[in-house]
N, C-alpha and C. Protein backbone atom coordinates (compact mmCIF):
# COMPACT_ATOMS: atom_id res chain seq x y z
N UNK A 1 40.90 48.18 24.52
CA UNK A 1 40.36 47.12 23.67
C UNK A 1 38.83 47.08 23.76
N UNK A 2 38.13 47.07 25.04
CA UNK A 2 36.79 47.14 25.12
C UNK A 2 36.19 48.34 24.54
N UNK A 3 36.91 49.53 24.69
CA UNK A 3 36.15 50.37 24.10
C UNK A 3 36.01 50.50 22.54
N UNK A 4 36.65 49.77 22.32
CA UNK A 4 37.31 49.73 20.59
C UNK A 4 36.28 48.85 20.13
N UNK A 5 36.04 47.40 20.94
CA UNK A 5 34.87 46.66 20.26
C UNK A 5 33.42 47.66 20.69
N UNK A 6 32.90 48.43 21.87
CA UNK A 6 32.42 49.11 21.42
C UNK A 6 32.28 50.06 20.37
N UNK A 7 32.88 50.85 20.39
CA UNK A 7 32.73 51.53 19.18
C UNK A 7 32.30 51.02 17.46
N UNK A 8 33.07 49.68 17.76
CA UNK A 8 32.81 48.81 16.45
C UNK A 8 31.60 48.46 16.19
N UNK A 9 30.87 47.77 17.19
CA UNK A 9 29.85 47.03 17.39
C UNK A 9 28.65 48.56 16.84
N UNK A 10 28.67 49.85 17.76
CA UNK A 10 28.23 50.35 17.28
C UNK A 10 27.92 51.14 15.77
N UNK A 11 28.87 51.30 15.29
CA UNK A 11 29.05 51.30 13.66
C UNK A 11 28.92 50.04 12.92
N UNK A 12 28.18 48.71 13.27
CA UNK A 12 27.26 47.91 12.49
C UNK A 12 26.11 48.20 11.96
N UNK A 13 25.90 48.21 11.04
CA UNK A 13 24.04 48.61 10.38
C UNK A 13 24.08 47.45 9.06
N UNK A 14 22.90 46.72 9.29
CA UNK A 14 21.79 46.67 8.20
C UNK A 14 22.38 46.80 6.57
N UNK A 15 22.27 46.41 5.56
CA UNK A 15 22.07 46.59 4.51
C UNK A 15 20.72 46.77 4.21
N UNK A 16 20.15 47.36 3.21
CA UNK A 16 18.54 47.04 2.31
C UNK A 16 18.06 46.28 2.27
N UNK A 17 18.54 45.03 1.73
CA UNK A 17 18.78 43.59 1.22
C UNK A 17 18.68 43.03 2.91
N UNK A 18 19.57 42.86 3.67
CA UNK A 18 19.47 42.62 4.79
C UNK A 18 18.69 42.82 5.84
N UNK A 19 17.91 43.89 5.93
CA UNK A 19 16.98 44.32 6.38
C UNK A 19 15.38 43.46 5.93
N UNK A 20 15.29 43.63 4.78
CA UNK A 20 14.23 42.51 4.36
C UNK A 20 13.76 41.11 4.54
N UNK A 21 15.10 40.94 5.07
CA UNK A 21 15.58 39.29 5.51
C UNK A 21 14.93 38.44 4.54
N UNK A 22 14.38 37.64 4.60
CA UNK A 22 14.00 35.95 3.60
C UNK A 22 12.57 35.95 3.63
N UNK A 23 11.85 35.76 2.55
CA UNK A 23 10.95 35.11 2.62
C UNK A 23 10.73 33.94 2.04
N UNK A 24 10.14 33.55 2.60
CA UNK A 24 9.95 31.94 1.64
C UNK A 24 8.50 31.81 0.43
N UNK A 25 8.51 31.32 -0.62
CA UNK A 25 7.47 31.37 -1.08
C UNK A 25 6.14 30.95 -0.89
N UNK A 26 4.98 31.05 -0.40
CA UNK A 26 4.03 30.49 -0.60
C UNK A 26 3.63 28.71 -0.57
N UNK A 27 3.88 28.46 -1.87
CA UNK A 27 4.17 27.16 -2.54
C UNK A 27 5.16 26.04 -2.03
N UNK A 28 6.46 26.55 -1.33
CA UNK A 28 7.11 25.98 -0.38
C UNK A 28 6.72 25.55 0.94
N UNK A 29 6.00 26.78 1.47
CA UNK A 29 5.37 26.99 3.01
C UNK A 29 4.57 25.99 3.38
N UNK A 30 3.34 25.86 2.12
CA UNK A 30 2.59 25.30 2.34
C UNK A 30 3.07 23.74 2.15
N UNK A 31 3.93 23.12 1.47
CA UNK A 31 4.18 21.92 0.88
C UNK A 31 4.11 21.08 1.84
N UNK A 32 3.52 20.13 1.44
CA UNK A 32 3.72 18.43 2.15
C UNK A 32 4.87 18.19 2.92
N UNK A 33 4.96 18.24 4.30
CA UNK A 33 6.28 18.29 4.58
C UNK A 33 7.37 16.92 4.28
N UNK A 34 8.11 16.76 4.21
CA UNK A 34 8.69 15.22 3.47
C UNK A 34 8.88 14.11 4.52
N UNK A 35 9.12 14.46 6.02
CA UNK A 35 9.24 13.83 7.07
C UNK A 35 7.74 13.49 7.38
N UNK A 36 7.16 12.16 6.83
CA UNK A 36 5.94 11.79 7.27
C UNK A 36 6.26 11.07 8.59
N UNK A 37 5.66 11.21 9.73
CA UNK A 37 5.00 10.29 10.94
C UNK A 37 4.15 10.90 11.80
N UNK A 38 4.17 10.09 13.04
CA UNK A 38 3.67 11.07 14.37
C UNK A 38 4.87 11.08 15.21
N UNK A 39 4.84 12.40 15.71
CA UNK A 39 5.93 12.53 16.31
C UNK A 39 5.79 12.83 18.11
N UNK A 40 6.47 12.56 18.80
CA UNK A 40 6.42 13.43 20.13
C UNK A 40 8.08 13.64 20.37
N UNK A 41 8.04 14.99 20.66
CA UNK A 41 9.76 15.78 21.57
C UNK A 41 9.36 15.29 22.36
N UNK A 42 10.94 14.97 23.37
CA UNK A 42 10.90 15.00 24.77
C UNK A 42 12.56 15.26 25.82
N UNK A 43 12.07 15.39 26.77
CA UNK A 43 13.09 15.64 27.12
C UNK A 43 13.48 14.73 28.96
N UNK A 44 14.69 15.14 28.79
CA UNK A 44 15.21 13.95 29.88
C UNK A 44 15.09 14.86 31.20
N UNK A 45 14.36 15.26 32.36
CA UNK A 45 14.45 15.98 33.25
C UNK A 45 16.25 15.22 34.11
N UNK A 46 16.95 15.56 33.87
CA UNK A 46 17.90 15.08 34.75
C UNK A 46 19.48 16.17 35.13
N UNK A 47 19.71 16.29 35.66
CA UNK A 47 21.27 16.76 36.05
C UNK A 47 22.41 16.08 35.38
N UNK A 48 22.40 15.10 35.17
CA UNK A 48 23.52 14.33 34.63
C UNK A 48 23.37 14.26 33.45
N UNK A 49 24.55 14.02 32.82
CA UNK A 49 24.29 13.50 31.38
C UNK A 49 23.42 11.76 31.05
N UNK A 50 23.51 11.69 30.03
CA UNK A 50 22.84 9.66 29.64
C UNK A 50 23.37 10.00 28.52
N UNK A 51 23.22 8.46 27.94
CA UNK A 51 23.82 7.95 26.69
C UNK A 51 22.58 7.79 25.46
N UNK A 52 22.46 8.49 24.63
CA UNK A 52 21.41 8.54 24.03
C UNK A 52 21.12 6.86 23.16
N UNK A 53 22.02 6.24 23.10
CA UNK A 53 21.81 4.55 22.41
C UNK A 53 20.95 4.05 24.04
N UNK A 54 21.39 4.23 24.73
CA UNK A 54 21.04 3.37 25.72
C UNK A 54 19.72 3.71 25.75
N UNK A 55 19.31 4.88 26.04
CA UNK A 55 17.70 5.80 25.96
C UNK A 55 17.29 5.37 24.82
N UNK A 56 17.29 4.92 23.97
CA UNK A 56 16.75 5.03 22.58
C UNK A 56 16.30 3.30 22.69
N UNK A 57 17.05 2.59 22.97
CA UNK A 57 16.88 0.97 23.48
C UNK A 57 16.40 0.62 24.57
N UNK A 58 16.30 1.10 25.34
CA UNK A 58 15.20 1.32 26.76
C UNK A 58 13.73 2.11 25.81
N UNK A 59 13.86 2.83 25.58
CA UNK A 59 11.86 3.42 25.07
C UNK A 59 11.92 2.25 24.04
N UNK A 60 12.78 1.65 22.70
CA UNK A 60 12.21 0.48 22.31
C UNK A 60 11.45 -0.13 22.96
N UNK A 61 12.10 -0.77 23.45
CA UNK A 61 11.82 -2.14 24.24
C UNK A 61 10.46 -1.56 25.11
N UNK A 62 10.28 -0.35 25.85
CA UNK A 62 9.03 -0.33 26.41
C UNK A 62 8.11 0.59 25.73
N UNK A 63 7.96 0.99 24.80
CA UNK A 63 6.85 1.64 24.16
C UNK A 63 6.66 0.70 22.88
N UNK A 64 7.18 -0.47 22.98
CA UNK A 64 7.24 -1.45 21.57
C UNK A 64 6.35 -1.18 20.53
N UNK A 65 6.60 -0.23 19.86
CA UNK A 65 5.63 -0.01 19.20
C UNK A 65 5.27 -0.84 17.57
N UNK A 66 4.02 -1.07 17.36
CA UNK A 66 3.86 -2.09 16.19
C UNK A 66 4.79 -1.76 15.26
N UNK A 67 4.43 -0.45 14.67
CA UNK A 67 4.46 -0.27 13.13
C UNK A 67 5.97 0.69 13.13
N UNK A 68 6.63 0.69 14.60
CA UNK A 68 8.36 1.23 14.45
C UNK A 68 8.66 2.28 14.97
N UNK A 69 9.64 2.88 15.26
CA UNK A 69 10.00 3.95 16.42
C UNK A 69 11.61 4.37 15.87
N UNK A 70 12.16 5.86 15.25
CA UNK A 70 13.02 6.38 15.37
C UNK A 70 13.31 7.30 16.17
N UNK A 71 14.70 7.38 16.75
CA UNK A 71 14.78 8.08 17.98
C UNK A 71 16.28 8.91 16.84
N UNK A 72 16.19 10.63 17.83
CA UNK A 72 16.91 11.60 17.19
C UNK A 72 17.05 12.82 18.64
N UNK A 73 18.08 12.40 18.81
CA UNK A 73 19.09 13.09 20.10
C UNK A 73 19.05 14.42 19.07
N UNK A 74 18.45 15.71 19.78
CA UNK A 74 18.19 17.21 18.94
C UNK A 74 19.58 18.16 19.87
N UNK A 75 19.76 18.10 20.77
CA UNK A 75 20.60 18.49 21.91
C UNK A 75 20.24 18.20 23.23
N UNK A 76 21.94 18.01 24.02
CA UNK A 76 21.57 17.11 25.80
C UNK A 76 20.47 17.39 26.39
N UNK A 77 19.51 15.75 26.52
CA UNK A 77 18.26 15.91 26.83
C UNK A 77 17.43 16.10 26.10
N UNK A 78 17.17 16.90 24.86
CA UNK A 78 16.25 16.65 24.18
C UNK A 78 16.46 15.86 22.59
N UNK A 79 15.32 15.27 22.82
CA UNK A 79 15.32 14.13 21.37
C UNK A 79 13.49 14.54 20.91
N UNK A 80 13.71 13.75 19.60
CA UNK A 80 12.80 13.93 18.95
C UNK A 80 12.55 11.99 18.50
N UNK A 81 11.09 11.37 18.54
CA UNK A 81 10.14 10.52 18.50
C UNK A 81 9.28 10.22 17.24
N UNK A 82 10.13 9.41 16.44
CA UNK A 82 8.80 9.28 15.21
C UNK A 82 8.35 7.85 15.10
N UNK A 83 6.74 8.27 15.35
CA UNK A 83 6.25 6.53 14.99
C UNK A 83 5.33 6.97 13.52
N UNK A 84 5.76 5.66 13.71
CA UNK A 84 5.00 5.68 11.95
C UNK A 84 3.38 5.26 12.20
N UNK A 85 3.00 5.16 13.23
CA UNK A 85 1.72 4.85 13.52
C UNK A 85 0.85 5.84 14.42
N UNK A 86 -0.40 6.34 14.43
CA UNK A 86 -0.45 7.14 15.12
C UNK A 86 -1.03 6.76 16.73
N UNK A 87 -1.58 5.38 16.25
CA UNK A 87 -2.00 4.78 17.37
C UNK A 87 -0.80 4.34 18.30
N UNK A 88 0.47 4.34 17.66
CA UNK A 88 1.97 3.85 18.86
C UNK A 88 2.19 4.87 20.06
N UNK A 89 1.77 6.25 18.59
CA UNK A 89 2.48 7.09 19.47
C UNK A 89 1.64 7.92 20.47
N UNK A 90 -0.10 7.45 20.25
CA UNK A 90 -1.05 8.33 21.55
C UNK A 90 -1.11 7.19 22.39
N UNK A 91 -0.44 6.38 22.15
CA UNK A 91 -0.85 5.05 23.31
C UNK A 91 0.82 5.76 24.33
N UNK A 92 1.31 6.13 23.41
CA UNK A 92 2.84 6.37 24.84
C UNK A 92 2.62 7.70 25.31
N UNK A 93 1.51 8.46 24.89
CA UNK A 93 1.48 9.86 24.97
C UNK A 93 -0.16 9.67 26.94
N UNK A 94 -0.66 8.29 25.91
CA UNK A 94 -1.42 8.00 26.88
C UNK A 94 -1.53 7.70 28.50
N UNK A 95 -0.20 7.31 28.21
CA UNK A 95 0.45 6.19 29.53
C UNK A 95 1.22 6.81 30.22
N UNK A 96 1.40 8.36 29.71
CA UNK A 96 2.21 8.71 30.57
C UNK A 96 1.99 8.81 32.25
N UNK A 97 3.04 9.00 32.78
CA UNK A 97 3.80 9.55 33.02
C UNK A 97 5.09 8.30 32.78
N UNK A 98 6.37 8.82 32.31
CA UNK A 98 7.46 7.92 31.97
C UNK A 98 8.89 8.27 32.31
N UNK A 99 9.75 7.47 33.01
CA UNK A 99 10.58 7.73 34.16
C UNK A 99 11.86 6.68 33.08
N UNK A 100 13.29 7.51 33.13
CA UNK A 100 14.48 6.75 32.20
C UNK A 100 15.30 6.68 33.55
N UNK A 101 15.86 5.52 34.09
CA UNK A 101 16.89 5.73 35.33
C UNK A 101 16.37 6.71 36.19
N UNK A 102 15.50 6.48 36.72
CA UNK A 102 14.94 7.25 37.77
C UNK A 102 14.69 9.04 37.44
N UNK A 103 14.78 9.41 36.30
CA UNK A 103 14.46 10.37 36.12
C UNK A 103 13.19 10.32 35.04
N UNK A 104 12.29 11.95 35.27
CA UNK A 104 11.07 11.59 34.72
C UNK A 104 11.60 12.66 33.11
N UNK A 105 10.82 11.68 32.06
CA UNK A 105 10.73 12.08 30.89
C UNK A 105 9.56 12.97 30.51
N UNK A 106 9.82 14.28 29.89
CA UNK A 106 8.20 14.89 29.72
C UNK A 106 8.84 14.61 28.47
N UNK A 107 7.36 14.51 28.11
CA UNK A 107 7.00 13.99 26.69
C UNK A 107 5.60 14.81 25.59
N UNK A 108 6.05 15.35 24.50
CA UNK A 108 4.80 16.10 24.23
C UNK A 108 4.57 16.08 22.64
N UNK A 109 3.39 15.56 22.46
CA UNK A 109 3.35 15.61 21.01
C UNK A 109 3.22 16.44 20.22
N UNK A 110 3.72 16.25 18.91
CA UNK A 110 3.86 17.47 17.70
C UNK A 110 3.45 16.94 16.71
N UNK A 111 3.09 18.30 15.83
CA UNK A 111 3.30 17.70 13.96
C UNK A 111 4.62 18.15 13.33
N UNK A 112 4.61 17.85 12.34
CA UNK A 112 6.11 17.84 11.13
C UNK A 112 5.85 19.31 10.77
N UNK A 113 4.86 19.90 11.23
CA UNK A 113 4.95 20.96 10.82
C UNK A 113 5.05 22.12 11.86
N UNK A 114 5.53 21.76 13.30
CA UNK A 114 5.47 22.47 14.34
C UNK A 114 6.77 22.77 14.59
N UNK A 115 7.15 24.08 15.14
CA UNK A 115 8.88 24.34 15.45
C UNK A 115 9.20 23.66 16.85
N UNK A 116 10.49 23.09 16.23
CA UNK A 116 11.13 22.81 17.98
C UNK A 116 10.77 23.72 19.31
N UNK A 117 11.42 24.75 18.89
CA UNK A 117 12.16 25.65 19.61
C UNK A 117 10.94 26.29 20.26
N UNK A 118 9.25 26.13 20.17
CA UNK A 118 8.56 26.98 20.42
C UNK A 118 7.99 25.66 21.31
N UNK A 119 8.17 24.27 21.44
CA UNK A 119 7.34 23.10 21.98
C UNK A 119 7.55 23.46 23.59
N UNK A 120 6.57 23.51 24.30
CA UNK A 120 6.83 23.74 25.74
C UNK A 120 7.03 22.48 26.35
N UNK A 121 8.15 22.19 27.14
CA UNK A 121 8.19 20.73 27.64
C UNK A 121 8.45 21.23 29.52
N UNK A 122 7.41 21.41 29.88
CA UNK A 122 7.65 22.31 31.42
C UNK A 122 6.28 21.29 32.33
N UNK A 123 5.70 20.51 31.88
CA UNK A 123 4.89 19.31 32.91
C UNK A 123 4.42 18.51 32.27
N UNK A 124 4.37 17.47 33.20
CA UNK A 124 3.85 16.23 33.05
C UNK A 124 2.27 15.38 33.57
N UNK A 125 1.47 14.83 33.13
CA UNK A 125 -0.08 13.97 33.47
C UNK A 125 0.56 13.04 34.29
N UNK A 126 0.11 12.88 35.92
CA UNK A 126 0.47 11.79 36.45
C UNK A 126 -0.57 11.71 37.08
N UNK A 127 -0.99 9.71 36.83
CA UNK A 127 -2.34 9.43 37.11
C UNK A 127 -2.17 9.34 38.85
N UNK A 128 -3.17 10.33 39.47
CA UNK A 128 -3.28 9.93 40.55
C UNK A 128 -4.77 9.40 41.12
N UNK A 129 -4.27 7.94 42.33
CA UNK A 129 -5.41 7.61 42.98
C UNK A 129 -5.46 8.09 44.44
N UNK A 130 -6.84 8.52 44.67
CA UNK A 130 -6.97 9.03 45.82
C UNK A 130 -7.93 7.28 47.13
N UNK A 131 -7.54 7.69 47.83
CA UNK A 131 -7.70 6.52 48.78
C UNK A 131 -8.28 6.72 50.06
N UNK A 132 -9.02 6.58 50.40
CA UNK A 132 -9.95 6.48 51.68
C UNK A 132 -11.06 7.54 51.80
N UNK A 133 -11.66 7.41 50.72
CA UNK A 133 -12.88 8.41 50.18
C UNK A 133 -13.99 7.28 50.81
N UNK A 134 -15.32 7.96 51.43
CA UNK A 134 -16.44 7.30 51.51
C UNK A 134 -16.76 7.19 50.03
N UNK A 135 -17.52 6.15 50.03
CA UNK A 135 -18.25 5.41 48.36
C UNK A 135 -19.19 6.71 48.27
N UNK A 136 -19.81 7.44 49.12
CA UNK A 136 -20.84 8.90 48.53
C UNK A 136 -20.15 9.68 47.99
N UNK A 137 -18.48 10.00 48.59
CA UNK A 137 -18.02 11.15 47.83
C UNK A 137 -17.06 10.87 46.60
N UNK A 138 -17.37 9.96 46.14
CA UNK A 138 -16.36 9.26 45.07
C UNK A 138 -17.22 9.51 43.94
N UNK A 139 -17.02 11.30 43.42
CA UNK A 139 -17.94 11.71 42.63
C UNK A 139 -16.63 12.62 42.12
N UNK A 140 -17.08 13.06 40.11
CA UNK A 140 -16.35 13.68 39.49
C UNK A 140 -15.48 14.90 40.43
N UNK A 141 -16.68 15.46 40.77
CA UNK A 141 -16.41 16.84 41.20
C UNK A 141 -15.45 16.89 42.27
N UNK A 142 -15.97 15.46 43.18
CA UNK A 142 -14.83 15.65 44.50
C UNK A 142 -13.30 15.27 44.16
N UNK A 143 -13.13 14.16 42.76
CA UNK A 143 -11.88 14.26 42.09
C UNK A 143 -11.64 15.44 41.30
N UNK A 144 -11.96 16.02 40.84
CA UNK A 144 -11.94 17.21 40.46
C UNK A 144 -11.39 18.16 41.19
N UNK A 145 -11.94 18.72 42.02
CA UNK A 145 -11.51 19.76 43.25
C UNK A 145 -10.00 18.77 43.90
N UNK A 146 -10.04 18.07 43.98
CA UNK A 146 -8.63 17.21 45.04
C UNK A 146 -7.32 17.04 43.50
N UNK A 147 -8.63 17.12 42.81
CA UNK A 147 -6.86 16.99 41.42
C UNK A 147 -6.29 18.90 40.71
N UNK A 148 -7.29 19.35 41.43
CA UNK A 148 -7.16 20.47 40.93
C UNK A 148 -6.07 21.44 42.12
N UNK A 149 -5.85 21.03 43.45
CA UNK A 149 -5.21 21.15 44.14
C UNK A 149 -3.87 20.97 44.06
N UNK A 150 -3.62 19.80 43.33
CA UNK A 150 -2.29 18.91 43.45
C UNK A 150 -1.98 19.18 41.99
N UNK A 151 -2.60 19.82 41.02
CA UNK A 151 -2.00 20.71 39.53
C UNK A 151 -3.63 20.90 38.70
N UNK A 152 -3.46 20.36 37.41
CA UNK A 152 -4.53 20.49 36.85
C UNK A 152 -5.14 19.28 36.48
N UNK A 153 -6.36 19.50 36.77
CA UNK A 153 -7.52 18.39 36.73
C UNK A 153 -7.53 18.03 34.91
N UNK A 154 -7.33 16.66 34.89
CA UNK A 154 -7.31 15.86 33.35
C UNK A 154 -8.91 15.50 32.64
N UNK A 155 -8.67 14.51 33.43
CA UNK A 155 -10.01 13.36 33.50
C UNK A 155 -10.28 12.41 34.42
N UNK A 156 -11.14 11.79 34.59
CA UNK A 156 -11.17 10.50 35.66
C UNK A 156 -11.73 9.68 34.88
N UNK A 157 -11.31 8.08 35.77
CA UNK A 157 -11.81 7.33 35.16
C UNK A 157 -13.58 6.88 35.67
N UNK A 158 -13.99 6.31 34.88
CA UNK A 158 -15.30 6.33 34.89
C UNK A 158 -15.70 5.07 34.82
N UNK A 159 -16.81 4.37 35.62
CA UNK A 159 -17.53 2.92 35.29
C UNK A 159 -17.53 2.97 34.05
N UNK A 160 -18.69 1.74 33.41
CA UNK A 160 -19.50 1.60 32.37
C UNK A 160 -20.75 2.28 32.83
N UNK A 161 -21.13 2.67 33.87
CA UNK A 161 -22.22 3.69 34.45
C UNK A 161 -22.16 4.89 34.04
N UNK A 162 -20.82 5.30 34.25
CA UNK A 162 -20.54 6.96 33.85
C UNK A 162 -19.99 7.19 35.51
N UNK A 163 -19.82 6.26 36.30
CA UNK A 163 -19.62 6.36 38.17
C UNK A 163 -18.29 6.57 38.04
N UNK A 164 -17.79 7.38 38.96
CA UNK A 164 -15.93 6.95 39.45
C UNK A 164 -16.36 5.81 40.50
């Protein structure tokens, strides 16, 4: 039997037509895509399954966003995020880092015109404070070098001076 679906498998080929595969026109490609918002994928870092109503009513309630929030379960663990505002959705993109039942959510923004399947969802921005620095070395660079250790250096926050 195995050798038989070999043999089969190998005597598959291509048509002409098939070979050319699809193109799409131009005029299509470029079009307005019809799904207007801002969007962010994300995904559930977890082992277990969740209930995607329950996830979807938990980020309500805490990313409350003004102007509205649809949630779209894509497959287990990953969903897709549309606010109709763009300010809803860099304020949750802002705040991250964001944790559902003790597991952490990476979260990453897109356009309507970006493929799923290519969105990297592999880390997360987590604000860290460092603690028992003398007031001299509480300078960019020395957060810098200590955040650059522990992953990649973001930003810091800054006085109204321009001081950490």
């Amino acid at each position: 039997m195995e050798s038989e679906l070999g043999r089969l498998e190998s005597s598959l080929s291509l048509t002409e037509e098939e070979e050319v595969g699809l193109v799409c026109p131009a005029v299509l490609w470029h079009a307005e895509p019809l799904s207007r918002g801002f969007f962010i994928v994300g995904r559930l870092l977890s082992s277990k399954s969740f209930h995607p109503e329950a996830l979807e009513t938990t980020l309500q309630e805490t990313f409350n966003p003004i102007k509205g929030l649809e949630f779209k379960l894509i497959e287990e663990g990953l969903f897709l995020l549309k606010f109709f505002h763009v300010l809803d959705r860099d304020r949750v993109i802002d705040r991250c880092s964001w944790a559902y039942d003790k597991n952490l959510l990476l979260l990453e923004p897109m356009d309507a015109s970006d493929d799923l399947n290519v969105v990297e969802l592999n880390s997360c921005d987590f604000h860290v404070h460092i603690h028992g620095l003398p007031l001299g070395k509480m300078t960019k660079e020395v957060a810098s070098f200590i955040s650059n250790r522990l992953g990649k250096f973001k930003e810091v926050d800054l006085d109204r001076n321009g001081e950490v």
